[in-house]
Protein backbone atom coordinates (compact mmCIF):
# COMPACT_ATOMS: atom_id res chain seq x y z
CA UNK A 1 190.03 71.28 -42.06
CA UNK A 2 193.18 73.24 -42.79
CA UNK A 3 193.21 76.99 -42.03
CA UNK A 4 191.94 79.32 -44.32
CA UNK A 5 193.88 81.80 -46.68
CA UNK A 6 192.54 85.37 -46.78
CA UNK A 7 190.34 84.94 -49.62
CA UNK A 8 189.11 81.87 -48.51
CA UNK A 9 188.01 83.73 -44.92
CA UNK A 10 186.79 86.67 -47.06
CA UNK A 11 184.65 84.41 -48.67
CA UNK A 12 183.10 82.47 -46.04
CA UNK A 13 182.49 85.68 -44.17
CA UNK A 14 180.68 87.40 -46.52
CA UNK A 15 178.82 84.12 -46.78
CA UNK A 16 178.14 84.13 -43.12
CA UNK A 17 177.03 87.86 -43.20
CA UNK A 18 174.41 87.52 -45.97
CA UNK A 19 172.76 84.27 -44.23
CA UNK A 20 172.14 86.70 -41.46
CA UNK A 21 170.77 88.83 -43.92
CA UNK A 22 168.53 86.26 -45.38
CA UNK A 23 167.22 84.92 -41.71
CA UNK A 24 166.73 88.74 -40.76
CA UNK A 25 164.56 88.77 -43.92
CA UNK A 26 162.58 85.73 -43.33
CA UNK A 27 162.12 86.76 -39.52
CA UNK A 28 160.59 89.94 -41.16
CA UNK A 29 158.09 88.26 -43.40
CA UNK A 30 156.79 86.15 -40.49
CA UNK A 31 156.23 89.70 -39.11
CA UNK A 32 154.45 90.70 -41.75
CA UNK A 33 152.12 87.53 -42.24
CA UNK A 34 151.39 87.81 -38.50
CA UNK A 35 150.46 91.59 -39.13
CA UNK A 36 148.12 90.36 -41.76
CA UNK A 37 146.33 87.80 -40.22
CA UNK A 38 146.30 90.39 -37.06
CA UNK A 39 144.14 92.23 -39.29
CA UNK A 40 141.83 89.66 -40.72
CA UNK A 41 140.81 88.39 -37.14
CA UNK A 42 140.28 91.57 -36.11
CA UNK A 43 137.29 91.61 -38.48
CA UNK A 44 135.69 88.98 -36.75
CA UNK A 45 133.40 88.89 -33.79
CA UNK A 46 134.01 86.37 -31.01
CA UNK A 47 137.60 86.20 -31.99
CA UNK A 48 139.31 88.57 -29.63
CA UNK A 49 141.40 86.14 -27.59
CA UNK A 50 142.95 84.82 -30.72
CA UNK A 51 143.68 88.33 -31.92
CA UNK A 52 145.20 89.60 -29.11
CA UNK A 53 147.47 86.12 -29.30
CA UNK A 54 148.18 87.00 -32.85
CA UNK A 55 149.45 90.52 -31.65
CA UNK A 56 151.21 89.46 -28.87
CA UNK A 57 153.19 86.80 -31.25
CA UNK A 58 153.84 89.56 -34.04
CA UNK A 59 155.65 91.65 -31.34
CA UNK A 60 157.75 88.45 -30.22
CA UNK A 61 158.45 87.86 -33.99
CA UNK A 62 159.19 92.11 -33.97
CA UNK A 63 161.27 91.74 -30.81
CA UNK A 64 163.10 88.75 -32.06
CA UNK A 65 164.50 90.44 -35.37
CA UNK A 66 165.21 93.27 -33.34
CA UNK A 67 167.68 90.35 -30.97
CA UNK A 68 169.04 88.54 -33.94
CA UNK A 69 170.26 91.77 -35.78
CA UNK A 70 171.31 93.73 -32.82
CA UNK A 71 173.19 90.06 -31.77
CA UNK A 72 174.81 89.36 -34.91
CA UNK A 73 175.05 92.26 -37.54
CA UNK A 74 174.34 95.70 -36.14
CA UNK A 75 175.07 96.02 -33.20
CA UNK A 76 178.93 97.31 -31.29
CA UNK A 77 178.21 94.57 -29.48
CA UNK A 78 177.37 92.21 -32.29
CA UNK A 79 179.33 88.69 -31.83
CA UNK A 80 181.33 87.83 -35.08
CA UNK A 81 179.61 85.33 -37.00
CA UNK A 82 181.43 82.53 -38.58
CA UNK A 83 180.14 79.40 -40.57
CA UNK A 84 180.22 76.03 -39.31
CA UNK A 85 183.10 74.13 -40.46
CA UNK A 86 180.31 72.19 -43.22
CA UNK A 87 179.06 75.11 -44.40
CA UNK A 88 182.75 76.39 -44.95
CA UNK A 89 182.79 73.23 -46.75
CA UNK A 90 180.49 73.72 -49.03
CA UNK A 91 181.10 77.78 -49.63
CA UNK A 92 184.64 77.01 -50.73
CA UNK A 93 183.36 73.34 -53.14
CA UNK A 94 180.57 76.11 -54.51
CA UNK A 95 183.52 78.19 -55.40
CA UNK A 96 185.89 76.04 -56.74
CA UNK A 97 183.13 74.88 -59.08
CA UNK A 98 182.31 78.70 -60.33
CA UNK A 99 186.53 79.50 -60.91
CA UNK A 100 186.02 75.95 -62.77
C-alpha cells in the first residue's frame, strides 16, 4: 500500500480510535451481564461457588476495560493505535464510495 495523505491518516485514525471505543463498550456490557447474573445466583441456595466465580470474572472483565483503555486511549502512556493495513483498506474503499 502506498503512504497515506493527511486526510487519508486522519481518517483511518479516527477510525482506529472509535473501534477502541466500540470494544471498550462491548468489554463494558460483558461487565454488566456478569453483574446481572452475579445477582441472580446470588438468590440461590447451594450456588455459592458459582457466584463467587461469577464475581471474580466480572472484576477480570472490570480490570480488563480498565487495561485496554488505559493501554490504548486514555492513558500518557497509551500506545498509538493504528489499523491494520486491511482495515485501512477498507476505511478508505468505504470512503471513496460515500464522496461517490
Amino acid at each position: 500500500m502506498s503512504s497515506l495523505t493527511a486526510e487519508q491518516q486522519a481518517l483511518c485514525d479516527a477510525e482506529a480510535r472509535a473501534r477502541v471505543r466500540r470494544a471498550l463498550d462491548k468489554i463494558e456490557a460483558a461487565q454488566y451481564l456478569m453483574s446481572d447474573a452475579y445477582a441472580i445466583l446470588s438468590s440461590l441456595q447451594y450456588a455459592a461457588p458459582e457466584w463467587k466465580s461469577t464475581g471474580a470474572m466480572h472484576d477480570r472483565i472490570k480490570a480488563h476495560w480498565y487495561r485496554v483503555r488505559d493501554g490504548l486511549e486514555f492513558s500518557a502512556k497509551a500506545r498509538k493505535v493504528r489499523l491494520d493495513p486491511m482495515a485501512v483498506e477498507s476505511v478508505l474503499a468505504r470512503a471513496d464510495r460515500a464522496a461517490a
